[in-house]
C-alpha atoms as a PDB file:
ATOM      1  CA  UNK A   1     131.314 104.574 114.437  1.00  0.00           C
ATOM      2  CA  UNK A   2     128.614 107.257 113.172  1.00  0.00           C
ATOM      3  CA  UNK A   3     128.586 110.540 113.965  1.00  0.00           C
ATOM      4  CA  UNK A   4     126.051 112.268 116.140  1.00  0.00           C
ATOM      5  CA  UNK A   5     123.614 114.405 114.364  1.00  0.00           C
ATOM      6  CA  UNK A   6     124.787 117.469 115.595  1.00  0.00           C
ATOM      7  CA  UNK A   7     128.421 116.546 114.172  1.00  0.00           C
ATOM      8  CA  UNK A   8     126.997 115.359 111.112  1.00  0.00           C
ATOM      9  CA  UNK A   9     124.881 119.215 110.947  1.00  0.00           C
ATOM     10  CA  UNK A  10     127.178 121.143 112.024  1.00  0.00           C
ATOM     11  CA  UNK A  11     127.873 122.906 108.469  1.00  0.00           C
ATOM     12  CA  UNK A  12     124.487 123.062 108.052  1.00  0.00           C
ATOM     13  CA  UNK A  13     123.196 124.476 111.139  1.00  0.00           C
ATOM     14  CA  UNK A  14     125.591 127.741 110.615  1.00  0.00           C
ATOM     15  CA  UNK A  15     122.940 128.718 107.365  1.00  0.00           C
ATOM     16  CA  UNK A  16     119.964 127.982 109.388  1.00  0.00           C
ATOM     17  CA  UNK A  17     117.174 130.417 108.654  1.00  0.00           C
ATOM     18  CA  UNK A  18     114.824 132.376 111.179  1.00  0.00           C
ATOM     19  CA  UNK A  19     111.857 133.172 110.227  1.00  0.00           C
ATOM     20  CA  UNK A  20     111.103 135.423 112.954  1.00  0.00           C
ATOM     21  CA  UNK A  21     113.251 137.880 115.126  1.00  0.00           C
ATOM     22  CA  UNK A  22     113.049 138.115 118.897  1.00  0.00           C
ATOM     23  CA  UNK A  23     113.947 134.137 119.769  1.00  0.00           C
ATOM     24  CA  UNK A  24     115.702 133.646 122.927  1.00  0.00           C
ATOM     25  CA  UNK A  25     118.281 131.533 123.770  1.00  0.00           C
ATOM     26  CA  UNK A  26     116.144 128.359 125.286  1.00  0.00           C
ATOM     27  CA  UNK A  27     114.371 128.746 122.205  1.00  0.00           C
ATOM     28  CA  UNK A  28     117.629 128.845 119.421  1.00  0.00           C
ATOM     29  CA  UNK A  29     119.401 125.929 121.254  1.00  0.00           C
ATOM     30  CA  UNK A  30     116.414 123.761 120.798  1.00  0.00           C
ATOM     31  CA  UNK A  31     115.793 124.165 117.540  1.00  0.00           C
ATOM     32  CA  UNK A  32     119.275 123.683 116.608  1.00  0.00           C
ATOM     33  CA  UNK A  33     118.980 120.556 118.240  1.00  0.00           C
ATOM     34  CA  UNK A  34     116.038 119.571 116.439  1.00  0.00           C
ATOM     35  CA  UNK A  35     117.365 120.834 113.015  1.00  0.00           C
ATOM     36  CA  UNK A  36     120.058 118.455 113.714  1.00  0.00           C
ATOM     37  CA  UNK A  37     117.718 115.772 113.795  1.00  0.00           C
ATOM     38  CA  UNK A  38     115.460 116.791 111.333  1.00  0.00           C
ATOM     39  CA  UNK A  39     118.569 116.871 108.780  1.00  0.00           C
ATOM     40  CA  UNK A  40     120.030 113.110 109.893  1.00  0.00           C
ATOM     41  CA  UNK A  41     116.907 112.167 109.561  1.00  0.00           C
ATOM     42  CA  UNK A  42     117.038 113.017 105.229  1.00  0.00           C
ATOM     43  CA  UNK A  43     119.975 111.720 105.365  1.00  0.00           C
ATOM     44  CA  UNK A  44     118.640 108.310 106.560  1.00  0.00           C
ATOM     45  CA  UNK A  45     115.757 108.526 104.040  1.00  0.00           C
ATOM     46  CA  UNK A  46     117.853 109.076 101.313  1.00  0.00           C
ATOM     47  CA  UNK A  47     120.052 105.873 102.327  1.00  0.00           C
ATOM     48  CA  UNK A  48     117.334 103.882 102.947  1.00  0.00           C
ATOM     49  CA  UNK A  49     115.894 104.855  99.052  1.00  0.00           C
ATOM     50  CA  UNK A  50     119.399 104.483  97.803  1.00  0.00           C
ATOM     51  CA  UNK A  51     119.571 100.836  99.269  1.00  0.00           C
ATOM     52  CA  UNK A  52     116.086 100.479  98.031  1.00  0.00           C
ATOM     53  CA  UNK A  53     117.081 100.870  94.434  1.00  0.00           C
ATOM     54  CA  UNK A  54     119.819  98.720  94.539  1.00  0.00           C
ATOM     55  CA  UNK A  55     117.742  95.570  95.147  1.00  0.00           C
ATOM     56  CA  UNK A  56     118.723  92.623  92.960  1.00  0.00           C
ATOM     57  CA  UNK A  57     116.019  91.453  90.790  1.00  0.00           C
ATOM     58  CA  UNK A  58     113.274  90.263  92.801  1.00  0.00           C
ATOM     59  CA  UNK A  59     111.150  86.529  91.594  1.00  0.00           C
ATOM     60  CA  UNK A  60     109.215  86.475  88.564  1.00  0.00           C
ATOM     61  CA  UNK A  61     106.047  86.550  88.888  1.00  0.00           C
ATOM     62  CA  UNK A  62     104.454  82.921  87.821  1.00  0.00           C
ATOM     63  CA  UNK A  63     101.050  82.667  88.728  1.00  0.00           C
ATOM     64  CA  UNK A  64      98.377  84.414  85.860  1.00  0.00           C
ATOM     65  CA  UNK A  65      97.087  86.665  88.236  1.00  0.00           C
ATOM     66  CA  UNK A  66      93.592  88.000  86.503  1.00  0.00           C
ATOM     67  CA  UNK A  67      92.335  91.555  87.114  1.00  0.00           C
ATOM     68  CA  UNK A  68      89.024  93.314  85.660  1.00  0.00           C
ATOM     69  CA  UNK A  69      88.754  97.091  85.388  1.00  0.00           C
ATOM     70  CA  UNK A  70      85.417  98.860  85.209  1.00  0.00           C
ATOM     71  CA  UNK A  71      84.981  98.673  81.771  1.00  0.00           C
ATOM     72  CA  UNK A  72      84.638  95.060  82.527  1.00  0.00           C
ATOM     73  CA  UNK A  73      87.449  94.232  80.265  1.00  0.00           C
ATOM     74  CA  UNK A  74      89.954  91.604  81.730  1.00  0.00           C
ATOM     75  CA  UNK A  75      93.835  92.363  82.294  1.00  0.00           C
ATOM     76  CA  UNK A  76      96.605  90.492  83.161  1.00  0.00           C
ATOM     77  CA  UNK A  77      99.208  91.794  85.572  1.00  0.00           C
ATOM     78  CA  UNK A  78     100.987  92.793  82.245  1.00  0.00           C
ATOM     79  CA  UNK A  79      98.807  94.820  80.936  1.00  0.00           C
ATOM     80  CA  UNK A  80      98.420  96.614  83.845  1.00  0.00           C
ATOM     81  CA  UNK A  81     101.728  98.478  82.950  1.00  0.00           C
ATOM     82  CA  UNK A  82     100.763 100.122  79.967  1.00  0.00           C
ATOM     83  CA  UNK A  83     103.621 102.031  78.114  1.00  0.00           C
ATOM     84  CA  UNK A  84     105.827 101.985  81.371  1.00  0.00           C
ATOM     85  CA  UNK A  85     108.620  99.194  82.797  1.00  0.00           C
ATOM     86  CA  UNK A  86     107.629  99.882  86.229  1.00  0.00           C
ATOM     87  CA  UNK A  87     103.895  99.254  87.910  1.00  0.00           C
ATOM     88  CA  UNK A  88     103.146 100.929  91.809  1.00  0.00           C
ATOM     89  CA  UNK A  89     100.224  99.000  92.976  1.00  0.00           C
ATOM     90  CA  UNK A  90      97.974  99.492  96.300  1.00  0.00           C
ATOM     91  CA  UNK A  91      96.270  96.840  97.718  1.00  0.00           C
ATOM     92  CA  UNK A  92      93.617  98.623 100.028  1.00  0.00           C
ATOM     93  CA  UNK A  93      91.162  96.996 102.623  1.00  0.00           C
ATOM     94  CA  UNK A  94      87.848  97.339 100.675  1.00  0.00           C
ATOM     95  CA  UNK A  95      86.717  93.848 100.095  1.00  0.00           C
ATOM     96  CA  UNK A  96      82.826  93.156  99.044  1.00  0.00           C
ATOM     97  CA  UNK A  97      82.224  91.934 103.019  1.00  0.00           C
ATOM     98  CA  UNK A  98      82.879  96.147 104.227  1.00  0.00           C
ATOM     99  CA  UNK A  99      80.234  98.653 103.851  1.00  0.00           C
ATOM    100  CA  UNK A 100      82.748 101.065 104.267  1.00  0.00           C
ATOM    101  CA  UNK A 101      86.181 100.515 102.363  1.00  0.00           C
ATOM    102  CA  UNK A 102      89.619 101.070 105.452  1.00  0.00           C
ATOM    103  CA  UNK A 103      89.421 104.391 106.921  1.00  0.00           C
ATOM    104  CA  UNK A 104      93.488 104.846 106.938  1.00  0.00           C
ATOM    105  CA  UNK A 105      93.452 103.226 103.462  1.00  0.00           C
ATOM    106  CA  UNK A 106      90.866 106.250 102.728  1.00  0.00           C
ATOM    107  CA  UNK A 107      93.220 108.627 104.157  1.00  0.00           C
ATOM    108  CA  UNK A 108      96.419 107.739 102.223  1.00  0.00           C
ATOM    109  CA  UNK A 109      94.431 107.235  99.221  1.00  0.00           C
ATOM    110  CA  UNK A 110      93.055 110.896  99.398  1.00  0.00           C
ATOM    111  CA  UNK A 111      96.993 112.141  99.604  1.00  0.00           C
ATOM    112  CA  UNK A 112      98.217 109.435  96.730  1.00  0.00           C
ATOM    113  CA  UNK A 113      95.236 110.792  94.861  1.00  0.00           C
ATOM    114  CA  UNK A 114      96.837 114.638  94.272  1.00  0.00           C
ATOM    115  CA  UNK A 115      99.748 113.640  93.102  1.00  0.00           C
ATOM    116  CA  UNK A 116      98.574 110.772  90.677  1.00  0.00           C
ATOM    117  CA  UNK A 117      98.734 112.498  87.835  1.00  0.00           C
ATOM    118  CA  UNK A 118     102.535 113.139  88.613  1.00  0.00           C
ATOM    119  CA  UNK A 119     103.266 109.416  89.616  1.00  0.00           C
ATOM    120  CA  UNK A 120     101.640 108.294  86.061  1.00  0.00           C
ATOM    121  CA  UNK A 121     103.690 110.070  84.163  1.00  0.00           C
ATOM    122  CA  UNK A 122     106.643 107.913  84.913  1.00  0.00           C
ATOM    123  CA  UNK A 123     105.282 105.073  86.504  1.00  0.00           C
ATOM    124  CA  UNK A 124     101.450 102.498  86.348  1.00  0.00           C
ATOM    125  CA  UNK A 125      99.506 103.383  89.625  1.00  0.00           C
ATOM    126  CA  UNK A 126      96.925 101.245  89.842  1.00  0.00           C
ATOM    127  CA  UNK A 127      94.458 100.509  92.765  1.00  0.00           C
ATOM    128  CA  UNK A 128      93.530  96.750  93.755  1.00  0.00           C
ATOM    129  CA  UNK A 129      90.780  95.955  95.488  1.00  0.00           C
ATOM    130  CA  UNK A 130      88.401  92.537  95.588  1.00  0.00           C
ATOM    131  CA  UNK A 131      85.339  94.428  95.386  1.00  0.00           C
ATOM    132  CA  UNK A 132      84.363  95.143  92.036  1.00  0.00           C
ATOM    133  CA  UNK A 133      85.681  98.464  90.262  1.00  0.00           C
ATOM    134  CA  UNK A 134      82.816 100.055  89.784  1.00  0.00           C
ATOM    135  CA  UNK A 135      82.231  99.805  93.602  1.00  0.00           C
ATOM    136  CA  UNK A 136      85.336 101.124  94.260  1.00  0.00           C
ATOM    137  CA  UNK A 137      85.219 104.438  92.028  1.00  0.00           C
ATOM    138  CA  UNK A 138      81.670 105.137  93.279  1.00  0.00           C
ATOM    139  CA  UNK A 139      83.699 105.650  96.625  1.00  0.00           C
ATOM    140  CA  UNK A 140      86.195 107.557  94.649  1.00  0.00           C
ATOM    141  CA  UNK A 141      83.923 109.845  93.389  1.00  0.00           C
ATOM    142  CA  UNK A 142      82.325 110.068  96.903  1.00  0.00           C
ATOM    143  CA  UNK A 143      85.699 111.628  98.086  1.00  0.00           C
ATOM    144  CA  UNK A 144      86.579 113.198  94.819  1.00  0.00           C
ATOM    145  CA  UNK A 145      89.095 111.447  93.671  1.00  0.00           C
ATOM    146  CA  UNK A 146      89.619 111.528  89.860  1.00  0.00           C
ATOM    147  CA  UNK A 147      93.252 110.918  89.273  1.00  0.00           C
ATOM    148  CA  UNK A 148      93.065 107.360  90.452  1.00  0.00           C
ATOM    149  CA  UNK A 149      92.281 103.923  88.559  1.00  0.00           C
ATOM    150  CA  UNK A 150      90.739 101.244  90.595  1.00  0.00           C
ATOM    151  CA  UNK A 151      90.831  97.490  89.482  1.00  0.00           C
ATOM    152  CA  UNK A 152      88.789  94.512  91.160  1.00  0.00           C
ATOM    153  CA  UNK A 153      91.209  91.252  92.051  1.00  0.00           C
ATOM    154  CA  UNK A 154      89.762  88.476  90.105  1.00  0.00           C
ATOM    155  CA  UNK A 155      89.377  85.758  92.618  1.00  0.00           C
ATOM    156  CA  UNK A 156      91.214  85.602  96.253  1.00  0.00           C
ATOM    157  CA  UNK A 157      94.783  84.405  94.723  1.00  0.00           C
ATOM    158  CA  UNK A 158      96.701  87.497  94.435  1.00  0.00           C
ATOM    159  CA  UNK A 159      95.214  88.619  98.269  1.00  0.00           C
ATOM    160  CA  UNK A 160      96.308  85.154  99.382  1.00  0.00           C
ATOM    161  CA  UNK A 161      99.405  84.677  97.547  1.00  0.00           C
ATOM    162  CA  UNK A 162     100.591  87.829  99.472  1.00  0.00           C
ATOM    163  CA  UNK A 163      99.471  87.444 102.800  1.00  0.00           C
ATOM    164  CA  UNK A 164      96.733  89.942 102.385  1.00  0.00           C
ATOM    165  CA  UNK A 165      93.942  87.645 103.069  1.00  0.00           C
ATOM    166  CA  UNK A 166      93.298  86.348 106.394  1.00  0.00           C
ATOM    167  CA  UNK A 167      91.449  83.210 107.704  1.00  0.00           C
ATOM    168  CA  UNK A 168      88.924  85.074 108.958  1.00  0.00           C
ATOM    169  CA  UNK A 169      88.010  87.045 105.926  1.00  0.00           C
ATOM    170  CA  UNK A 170      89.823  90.843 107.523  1.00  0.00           C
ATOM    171  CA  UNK A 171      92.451  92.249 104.972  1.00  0.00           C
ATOM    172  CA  UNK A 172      95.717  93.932 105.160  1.00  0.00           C
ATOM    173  CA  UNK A 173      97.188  96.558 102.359  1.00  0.00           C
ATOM    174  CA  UNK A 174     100.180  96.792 100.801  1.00  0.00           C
ATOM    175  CA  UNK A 175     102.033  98.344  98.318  1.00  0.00           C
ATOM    176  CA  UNK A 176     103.672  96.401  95.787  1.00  0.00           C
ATOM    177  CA  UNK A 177     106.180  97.866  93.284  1.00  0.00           C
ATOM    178  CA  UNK A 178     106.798  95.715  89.939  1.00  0.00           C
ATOM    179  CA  UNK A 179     109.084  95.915  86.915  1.00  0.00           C
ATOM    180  CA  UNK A 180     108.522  94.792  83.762  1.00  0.00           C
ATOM    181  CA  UNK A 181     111.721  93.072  81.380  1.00  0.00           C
ATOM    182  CA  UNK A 182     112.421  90.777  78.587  1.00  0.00           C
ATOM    183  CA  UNK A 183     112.041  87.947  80.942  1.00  0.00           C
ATOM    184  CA  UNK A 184     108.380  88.919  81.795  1.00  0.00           C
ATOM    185  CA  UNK A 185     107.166  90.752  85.274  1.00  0.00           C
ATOM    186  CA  UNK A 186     109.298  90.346  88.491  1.00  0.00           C
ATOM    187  CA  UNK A 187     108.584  91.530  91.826  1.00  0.00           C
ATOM    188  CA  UNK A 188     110.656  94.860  92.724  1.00  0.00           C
ATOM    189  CA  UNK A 189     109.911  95.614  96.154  1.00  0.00           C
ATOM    190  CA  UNK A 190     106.735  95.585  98.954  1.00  0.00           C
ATOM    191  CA  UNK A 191     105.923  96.228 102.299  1.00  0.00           C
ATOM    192  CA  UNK A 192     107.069  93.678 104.355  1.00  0.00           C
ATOM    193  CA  UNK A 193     105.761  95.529 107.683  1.00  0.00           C
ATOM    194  CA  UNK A 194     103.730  93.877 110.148  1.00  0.00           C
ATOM    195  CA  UNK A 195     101.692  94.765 113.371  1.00  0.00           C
ATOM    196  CA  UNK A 196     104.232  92.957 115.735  1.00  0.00           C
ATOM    197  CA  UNK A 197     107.438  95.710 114.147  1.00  0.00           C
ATOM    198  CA  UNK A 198     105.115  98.646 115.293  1.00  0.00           C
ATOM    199  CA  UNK A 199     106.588 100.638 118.246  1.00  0.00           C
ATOM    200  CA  UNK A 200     104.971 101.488 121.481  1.00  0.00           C
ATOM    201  CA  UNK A 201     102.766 103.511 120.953  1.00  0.00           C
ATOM    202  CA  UNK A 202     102.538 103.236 117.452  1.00  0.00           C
ATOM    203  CA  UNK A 203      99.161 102.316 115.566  1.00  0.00           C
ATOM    204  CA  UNK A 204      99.726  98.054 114.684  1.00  0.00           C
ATOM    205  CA  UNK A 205      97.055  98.196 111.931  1.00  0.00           C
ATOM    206  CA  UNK A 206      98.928 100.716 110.484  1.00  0.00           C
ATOM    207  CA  UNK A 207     101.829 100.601 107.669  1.00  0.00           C
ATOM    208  CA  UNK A 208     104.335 102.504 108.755  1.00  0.00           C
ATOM    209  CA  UNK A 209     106.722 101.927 105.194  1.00  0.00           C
ATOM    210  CA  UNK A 210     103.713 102.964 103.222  1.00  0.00           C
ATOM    211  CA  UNK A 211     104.856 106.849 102.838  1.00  0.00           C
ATOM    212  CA  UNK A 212     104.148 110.211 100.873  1.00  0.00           C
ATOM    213  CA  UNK A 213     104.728 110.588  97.007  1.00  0.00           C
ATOM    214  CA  UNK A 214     108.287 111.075  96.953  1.00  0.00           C
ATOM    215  CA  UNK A 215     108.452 107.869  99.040  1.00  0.00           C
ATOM    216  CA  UNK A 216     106.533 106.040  96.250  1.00  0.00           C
ATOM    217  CA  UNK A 217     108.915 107.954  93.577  1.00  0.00           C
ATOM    218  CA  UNK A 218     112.017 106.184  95.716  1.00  0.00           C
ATOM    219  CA  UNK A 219     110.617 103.290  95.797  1.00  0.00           C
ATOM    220  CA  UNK A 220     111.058 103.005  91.949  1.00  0.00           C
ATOM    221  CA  UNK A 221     114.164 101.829  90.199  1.00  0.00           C
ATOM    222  CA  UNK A 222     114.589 105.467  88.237  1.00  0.00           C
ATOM    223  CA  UNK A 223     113.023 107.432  91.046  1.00  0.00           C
ATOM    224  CA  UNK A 224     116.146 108.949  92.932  1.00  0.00           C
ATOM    225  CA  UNK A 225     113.994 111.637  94.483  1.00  0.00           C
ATOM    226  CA  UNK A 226     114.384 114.874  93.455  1.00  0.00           C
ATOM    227  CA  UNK A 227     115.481 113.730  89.759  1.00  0.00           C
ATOM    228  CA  UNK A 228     111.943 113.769  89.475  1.00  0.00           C
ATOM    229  CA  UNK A 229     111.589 116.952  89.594  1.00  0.00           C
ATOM    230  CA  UNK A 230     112.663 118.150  85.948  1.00  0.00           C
ATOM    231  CA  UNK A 231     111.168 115.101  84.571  1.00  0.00           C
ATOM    232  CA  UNK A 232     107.676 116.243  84.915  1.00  0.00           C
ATOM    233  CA  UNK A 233     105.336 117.724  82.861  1.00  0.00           C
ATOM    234  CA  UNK A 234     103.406 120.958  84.391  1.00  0.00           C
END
């Protein structure tokens, strides 16, 4: 049976630090409780990563998915990668049809965007979108990205092929993790979330496994969080 978080915190809560003097009592029981939860809470994260990474190999990857950056110059999902055995994709809703590419697409985005120089030096980041990539970095440059490189879907397959693409014409994004090996490029891991797992009161166009960078950096078979860190280049 698991502990409660207070058992499982109890160490920890003796070293907790106060940033202030002059708490009462109310006050210090509550946000022992909540430190508590706050630290079962990492723990969960870091099981969930740990579980993450241990995924068997996922299914090649058949289909000759085409892609076209804004050079104009044609890629396969392949070359995507680069020098790296591991690609972090983002499909976001900004399809030729919207004037206006996903506001909570935008949002992420603008987060993913500060830390992309980080991410590429261990991983491919790439954006996918089915309007063209020109379109999409003049949007880019709107918000001021400049770490991020934006490729247009060739065709509807890939948006299909992954449920992205709905009858009606609306999108959904995702983030799709890949690994390249001698046997070509097999799926690693994506979010599988959909509007009908959201909570009450949660947001269902939302996706609510679609996290910060060190969530992208455990999603990666070599992330293991905070091995990162040394591994960087400031």
């Amino acid at each position: 049976m698991a502990l409660r978080p207070s058992l499982l915190a109890a160490p920890a809560l003796a070293s907790r630090r106060r940033a202030f003097h002059g708490e009462d009592e109310s006050y210090t029981k509550a946000r022992k409780s909540l430190l508590a939860e706050e630290i079962d809470l990492r723990r969960k994260i870091a099981r969930v990563a740990e579980q993450r990474r241990a995924l068997p190999p996922g299914p090649l990857i058949a289909r000759d998915y085409r892609f076209q950056d804004a050079d104009g110059a044609e890629l396969s999902l392949d070359e995507l990668f680069g020098p790296h055995d591991t690609l972090v994709s983002y499909f976001w809703m900004y399809g030729p049809e919207r004037e206006r590419p996903c506001p909570m697409c935008t949002n992420w985005l603008g987060a993913v965007n500060g830390n992309a120089a980080d991410i590429k030096q261990r991983v491919a980041l790439k954006i996918f979108g089915r309007s063209p990539a020109e379109r999409q970095q003049a949007f880019a440059q709107e918000r001021g990205w400049r770490a991020l490189d934006f490729v247009q879907t060739v065709g509807d397959d890939y948006a299909r092929d992954l449920g992205l693409l709905r009858a009606d014409g609306s999108e959904d994004p995702a983030l799709v993790v890949y690994k390249r090996g001698r046997d070509g490029v097999r799926l690693f891991w994506k979010s599988e979330m959909t509007a009908a797992m959201a909570d009450p009161g949660q947001d269902p166009r939302g996706a609510p496994d679609i996290a910060s960078l060190w969530n992208i950096l455990d999603l990666t078979p070599g992330g293991r969080g905070t091995d990162w860190y040394p591994a960087l280049e400031y």
